[in-house]
C-alpha atoms as a PDB file:
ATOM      1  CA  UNK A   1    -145.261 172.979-111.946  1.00  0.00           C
ATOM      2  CA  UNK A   2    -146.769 169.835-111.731  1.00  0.00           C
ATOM      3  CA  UNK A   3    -150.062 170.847-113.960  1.00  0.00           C
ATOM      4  CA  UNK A   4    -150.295 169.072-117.029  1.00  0.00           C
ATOM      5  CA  UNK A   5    -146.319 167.458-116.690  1.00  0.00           C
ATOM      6  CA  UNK A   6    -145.504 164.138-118.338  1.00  0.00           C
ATOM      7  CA  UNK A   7    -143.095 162.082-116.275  1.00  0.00           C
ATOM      8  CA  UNK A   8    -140.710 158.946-116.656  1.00  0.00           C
ATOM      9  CA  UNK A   9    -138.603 161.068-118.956  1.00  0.00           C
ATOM     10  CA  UNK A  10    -141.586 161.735-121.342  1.00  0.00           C
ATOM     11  CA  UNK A  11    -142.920 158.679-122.114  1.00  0.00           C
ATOM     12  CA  UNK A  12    -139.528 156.824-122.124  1.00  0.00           C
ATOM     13  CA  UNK A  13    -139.587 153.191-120.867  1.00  0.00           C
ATOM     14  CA  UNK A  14    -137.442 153.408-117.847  1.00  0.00           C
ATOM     15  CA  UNK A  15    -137.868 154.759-114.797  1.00  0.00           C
ATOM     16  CA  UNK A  16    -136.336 156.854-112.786  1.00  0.00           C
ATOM     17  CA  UNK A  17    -135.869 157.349-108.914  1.00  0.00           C
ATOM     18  CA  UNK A  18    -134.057 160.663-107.396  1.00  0.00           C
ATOM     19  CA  UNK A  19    -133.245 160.477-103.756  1.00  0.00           C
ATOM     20  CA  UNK A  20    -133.152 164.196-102.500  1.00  0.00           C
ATOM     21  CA  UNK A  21    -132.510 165.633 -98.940  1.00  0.00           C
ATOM     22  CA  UNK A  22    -129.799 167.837 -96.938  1.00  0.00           C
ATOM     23  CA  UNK A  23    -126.157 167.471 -96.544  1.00  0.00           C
ATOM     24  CA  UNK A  24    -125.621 163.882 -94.011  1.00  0.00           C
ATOM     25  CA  UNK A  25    -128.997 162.520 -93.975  1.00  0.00           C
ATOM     26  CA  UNK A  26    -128.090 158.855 -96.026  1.00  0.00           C
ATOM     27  CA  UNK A  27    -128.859 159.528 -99.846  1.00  0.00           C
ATOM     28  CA  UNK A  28    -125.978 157.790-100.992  1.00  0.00           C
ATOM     29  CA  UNK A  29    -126.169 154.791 -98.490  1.00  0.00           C
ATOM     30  CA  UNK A  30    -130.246 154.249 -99.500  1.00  0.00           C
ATOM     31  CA  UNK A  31    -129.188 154.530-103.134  1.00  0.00           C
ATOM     32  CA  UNK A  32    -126.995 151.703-102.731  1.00  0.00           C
ATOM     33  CA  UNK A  33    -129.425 149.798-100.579  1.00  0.00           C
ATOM     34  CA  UNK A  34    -131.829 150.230-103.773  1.00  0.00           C
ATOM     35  CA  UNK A  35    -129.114 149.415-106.419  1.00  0.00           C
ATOM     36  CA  UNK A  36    -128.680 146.470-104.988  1.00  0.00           C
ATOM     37  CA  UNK A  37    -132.209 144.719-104.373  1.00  0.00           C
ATOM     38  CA  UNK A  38    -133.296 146.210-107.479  1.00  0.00           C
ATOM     39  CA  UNK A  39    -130.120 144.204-109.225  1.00  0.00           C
ATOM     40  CA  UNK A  40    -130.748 141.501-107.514  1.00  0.00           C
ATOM     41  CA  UNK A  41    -134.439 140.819-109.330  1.00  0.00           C
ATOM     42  CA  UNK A  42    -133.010 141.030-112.016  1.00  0.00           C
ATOM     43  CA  UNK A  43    -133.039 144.802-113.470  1.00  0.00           C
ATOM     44  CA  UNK A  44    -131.150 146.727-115.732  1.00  0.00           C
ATOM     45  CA  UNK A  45    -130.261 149.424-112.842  1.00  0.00           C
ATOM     46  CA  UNK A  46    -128.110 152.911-113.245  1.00  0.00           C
ATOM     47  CA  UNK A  47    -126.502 154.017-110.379  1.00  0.00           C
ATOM     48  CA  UNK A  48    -126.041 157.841-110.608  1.00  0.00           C
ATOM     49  CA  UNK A  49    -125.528 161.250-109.151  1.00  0.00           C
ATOM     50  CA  UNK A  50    -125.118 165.406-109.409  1.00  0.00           C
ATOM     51  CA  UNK A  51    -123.029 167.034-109.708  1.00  0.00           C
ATOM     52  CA  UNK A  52    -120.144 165.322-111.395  1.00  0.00           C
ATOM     53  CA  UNK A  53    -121.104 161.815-112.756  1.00  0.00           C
ATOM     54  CA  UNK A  54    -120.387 162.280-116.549  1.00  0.00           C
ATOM     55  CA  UNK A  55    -118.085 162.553-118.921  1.00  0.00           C
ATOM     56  CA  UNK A  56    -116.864 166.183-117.614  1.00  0.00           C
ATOM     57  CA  UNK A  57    -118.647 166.749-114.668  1.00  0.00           C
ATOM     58  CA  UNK A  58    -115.686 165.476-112.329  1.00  0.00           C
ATOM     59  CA  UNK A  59    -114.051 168.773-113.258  1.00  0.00           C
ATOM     60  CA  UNK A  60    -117.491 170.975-112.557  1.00  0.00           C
ATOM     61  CA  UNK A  61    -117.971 169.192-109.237  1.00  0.00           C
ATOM     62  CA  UNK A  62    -114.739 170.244-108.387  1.00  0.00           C
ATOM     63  CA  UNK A  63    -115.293 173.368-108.843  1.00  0.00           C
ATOM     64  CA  UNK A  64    -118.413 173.569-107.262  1.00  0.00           C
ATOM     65  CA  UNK A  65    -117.624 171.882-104.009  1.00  0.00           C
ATOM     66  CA  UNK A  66    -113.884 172.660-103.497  1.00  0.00           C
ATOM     67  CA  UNK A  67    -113.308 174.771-100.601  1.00  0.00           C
ATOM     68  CA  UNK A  68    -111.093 176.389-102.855  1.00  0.00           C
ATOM     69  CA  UNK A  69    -113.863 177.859-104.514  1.00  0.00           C
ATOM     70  CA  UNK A  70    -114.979 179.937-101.282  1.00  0.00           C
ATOM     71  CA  UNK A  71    -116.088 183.213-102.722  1.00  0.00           C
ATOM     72  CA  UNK A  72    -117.577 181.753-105.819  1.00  0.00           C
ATOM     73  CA  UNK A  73    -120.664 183.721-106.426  1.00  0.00           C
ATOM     74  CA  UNK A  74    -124.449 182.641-105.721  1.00  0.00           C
ATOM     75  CA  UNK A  75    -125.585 182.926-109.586  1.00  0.00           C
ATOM     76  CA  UNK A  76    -122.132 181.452-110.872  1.00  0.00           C
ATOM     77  CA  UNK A  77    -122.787 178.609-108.631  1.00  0.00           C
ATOM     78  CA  UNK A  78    -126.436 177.910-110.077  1.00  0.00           C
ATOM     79  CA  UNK A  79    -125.085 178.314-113.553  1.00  0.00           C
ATOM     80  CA  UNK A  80    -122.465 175.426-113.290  1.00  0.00           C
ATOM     81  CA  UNK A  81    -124.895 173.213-111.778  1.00  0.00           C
ATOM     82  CA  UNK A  82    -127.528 173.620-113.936  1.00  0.00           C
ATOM     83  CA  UNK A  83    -124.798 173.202-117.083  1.00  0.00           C
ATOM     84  CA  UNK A  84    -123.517 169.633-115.318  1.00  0.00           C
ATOM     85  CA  UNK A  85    -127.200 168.841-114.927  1.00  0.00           C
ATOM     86  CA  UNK A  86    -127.427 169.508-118.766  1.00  0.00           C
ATOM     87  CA  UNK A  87    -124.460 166.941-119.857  1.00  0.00           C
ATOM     88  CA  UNK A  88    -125.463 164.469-117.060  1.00  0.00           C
ATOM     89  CA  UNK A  89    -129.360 164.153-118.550  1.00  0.00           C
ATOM     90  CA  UNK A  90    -127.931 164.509-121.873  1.00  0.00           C
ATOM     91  CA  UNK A  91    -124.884 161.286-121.635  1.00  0.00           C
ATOM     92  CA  UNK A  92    -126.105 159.757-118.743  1.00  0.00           C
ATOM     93  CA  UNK A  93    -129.651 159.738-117.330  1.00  0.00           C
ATOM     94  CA  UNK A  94    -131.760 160.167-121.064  1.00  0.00           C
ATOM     95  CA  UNK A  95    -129.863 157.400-122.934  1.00  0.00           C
ATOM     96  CA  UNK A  96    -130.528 154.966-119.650  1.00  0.00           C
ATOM     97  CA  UNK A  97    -134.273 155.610-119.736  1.00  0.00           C
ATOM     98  CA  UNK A  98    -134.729 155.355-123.169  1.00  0.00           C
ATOM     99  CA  UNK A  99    -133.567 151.388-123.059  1.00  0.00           C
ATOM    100  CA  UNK A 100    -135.544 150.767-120.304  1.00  0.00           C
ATOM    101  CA  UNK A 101    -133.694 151.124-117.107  1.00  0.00           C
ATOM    102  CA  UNK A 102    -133.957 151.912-113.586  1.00  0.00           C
ATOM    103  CA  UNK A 103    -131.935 155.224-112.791  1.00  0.00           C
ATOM    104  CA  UNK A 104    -131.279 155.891-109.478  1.00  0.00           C
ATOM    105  CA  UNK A 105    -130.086 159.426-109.378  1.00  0.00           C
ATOM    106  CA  UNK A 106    -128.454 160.820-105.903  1.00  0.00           C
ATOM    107  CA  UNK A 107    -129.499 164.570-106.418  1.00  0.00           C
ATOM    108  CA  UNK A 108    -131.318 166.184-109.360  1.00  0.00           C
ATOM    109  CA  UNK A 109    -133.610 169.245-109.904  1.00  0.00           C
ATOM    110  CA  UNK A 110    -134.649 169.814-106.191  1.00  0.00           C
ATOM    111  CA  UNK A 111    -131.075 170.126-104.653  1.00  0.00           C
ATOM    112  CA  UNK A 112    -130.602 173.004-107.113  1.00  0.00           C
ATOM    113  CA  UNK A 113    -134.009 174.722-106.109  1.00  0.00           C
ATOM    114  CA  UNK A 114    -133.502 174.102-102.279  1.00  0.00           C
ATOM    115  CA  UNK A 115    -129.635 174.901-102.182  1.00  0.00           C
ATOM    116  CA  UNK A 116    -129.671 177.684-104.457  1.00  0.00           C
ATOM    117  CA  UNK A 117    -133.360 178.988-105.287  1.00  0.00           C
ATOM    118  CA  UNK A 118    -134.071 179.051-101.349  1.00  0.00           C
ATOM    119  CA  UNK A 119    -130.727 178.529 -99.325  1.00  0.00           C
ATOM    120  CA  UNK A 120    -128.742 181.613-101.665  1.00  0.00           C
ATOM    121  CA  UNK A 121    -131.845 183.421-102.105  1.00  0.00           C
ATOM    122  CA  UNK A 122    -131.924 183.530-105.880  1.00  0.00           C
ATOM    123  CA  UNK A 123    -135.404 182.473-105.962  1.00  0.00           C
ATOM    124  CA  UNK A 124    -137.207 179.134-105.948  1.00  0.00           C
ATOM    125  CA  UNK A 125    -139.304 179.743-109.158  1.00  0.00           C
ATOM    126  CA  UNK A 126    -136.051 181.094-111.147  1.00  0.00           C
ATOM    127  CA  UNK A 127    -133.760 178.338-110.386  1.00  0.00           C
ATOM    128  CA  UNK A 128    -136.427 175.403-111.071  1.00  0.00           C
ATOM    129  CA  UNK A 129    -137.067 177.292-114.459  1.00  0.00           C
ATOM    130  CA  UNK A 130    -133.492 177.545-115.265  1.00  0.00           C
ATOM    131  CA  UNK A 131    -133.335 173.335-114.400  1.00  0.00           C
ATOM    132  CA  UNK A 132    -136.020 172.523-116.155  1.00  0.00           C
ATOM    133  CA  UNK A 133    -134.497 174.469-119.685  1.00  0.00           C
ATOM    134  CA  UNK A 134    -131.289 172.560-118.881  1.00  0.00           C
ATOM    135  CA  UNK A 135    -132.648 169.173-118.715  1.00  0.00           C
ATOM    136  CA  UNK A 136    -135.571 169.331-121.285  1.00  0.00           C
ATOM    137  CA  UNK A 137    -137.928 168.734-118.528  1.00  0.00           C
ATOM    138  CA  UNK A 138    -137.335 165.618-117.440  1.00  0.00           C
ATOM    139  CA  UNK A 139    -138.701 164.853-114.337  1.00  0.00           C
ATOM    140  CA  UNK A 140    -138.415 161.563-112.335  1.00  0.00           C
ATOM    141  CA  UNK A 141    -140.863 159.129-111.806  1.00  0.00           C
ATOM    142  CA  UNK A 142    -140.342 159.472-108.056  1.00  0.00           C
ATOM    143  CA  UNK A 143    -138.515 162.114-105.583  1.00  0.00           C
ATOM    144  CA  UNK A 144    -137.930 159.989-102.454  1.00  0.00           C
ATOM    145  CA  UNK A 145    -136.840 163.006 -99.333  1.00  0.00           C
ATOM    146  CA  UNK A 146    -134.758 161.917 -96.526  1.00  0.00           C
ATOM    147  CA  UNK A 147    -135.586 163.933 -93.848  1.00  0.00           C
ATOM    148  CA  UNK A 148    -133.392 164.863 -90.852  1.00  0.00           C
ATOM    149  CA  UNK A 149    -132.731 167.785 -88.964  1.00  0.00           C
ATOM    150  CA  UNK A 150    -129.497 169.526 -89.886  1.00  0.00           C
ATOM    151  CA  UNK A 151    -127.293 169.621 -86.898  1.00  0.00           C
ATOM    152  CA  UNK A 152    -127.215 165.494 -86.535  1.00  0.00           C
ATOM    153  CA  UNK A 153    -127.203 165.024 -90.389  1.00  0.00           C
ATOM    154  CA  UNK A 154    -124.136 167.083 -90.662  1.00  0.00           C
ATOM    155  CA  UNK A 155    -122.439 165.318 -87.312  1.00  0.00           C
ATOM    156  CA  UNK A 156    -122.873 161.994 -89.400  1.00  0.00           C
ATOM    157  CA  UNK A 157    -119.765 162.326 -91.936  1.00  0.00           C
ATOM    158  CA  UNK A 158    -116.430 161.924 -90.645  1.00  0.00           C
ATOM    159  CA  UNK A 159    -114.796 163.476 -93.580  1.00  0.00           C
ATOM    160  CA  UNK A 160    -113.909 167.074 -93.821  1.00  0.00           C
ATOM    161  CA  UNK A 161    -116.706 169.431 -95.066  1.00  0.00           C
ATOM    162  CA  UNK A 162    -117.379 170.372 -98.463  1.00  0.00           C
ATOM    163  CA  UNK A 163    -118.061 174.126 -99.417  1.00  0.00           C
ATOM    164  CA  UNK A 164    -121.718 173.026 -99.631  1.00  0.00           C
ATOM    165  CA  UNK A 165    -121.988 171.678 -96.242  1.00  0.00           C
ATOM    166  CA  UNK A 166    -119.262 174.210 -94.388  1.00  0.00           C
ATOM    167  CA  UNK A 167    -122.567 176.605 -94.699  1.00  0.00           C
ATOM    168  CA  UNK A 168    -124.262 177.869 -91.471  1.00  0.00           C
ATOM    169  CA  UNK A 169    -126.959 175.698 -90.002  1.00  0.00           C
ATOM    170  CA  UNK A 170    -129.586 178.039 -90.457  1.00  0.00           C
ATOM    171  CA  UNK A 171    -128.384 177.720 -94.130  1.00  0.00           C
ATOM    172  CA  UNK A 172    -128.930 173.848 -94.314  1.00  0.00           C
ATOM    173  CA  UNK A 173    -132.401 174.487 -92.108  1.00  0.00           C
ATOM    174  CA  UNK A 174    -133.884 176.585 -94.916  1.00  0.00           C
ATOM    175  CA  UNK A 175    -132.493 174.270 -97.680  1.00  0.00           C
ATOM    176  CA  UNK A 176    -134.447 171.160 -95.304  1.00  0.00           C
ATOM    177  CA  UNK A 177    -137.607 173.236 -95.708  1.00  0.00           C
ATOM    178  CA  UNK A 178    -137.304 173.974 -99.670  1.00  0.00           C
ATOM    179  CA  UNK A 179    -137.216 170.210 -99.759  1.00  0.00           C
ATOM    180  CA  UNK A 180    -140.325 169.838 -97.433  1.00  0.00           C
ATOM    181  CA  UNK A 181    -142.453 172.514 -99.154  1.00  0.00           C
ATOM    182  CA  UNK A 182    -141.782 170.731-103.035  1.00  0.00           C
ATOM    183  CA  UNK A 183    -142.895 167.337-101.874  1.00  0.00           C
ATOM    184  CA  UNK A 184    -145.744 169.311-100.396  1.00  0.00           C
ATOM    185  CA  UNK A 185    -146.618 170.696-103.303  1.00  0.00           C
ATOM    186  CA  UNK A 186    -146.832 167.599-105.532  1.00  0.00           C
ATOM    187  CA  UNK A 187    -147.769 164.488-102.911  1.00  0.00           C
ATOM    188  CA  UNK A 188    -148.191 162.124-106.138  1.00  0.00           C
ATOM    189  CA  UNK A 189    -144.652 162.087-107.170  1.00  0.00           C
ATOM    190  CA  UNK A 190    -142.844 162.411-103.746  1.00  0.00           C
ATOM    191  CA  UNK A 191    -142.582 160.285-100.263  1.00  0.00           C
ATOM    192  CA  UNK A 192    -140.753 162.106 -97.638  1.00  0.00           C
ATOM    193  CA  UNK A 193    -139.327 160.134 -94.857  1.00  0.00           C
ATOM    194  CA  UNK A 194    -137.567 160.145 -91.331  1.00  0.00           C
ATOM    195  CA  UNK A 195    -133.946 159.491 -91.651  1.00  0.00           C
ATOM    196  CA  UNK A 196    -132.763 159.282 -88.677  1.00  0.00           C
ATOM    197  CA  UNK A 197    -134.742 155.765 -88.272  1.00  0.00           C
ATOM    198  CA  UNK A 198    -132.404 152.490 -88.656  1.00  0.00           C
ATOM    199  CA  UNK A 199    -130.941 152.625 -92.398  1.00  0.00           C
ATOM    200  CA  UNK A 200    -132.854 149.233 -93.126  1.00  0.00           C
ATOM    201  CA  UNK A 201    -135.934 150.422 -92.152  1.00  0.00           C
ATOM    202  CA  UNK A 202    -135.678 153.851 -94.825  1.00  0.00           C
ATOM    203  CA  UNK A 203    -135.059 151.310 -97.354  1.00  0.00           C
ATOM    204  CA  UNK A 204    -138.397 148.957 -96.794  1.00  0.00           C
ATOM    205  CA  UNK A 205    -140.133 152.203 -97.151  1.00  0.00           C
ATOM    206  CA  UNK A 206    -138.210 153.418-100.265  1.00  0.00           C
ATOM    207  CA  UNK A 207    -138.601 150.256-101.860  1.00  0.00           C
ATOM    208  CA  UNK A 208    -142.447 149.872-101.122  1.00  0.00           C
ATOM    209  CA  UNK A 209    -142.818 153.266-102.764  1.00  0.00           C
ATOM    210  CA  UNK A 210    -140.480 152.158-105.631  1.00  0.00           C
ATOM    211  CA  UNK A 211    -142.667 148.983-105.958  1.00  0.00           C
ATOM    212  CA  UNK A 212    -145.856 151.003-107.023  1.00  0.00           C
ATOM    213  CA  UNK A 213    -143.754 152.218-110.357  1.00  0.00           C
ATOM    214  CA  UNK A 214    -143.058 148.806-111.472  1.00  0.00           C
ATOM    215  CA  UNK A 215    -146.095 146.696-112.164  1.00  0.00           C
ATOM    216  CA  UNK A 216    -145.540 143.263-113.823  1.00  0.00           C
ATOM    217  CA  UNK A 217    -141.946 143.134-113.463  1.00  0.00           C
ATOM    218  CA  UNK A 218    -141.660 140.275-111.279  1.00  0.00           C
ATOM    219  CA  UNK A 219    -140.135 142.409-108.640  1.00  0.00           C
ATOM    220  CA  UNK A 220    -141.690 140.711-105.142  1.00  0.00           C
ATOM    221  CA  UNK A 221    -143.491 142.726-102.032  1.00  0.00           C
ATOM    222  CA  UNK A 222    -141.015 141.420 -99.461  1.00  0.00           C
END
């Protein structure tokens, strides 16, 4: 669906950055690596992330990740992220762009396609459709993957699993590919990169990559 697609949240000033990749491989760390060097020159930055970061998504995200929630079914599941995805574009991620920031989102369209389009078999094309409805089509500027191969990604937390990640690794290895095969199919709005390299390291990449989307804002190469 890249054909003809308007990005930067349709012609909005800001711009905005979505860090995508399985279950343990450092999204959260490299969004605060980010945050913080983009702060530090100076711009207006939004720290974000799906599900659960607006005004009632706490309660969805709950639902959707609570172990309690085992047996939960596959299209439910879709439905209730694509409806948090809805209010978080809507009262969080929209209203940032449109004054001009930088939104750093940990999760977004992608996670719903590769976790449940490809990893609960309710269909790639279906799912990014459904997304797409629910957030007006706004698509980031950038889709930075961290790539890492399941079985160490997951052995990287220390805290107990979610419902998400207490899946079977041949689960999370078809959700790694979904995310492969998108940046695949649209090279000019996606960088894919090892994460199991040094966390510093990821982040001179990310921020290289970040660097081509902000011309004239004072932002240096080093």
């Amino acid at each position: 669906m890249k054909g003809g697609v308007e990005r930067g949240g349709g012609g909005y000033p800001g711009v905005f950055v979505v860090l995508e990749g399985g279950d343990g491989v450092g999204k959260s760390t490299q969004a605060d690596l980010l945050v913080a060097w983009l702060s530090e020159h100076g711009h207006d930055v939004v720290r974000t992330h799906e599900p659960g970061d607006s005004p009632i998504g706490p309660q969805v995200r709950a639902l959707l990740l609570s172990t309690a929630s085992h047996g939960l079914s596959a299209r439910a599941e879709a439905l209730l992220y694509a409806a948090d995805r809805a209010e978080h574009v809507h009262a969080v991620v929209r209203p940032a762009l449109q004054r001009g920031a930088v939104v750093v989102c940990d999760r977004y369209v992608d996670s719903s396609v590769a976790y449940q389009g490809v990893g609960r078999r309710l269909g790639a094309d279906r799912i990014e459709q459904l997304s797409r409805w629910a957030t007006d089509d706004l698509r980031p500027d950038l889709t930075v993957v961290l790539d890492l191969d399941p079985e160490p990604a997951l052995q990287r937390s220390t805290d107990p699993a979610d419902r998400l990640e207490s899946e079977p690794l041949p689960f999370h290895a078809q959700v790694r590919q979904a995310f492969l095969d998108l940046a695949v199919r649209d090279p000019d709005h996606y960088v894919v990169l090892d994460a199991g390299r040094p966390a510093q390291d990821v982040h001179v990449d990310i921020r290289q990559a970040v660097l081509r989307l902000l011309p004239g804002r004072g932002v240096p190469s080093g």
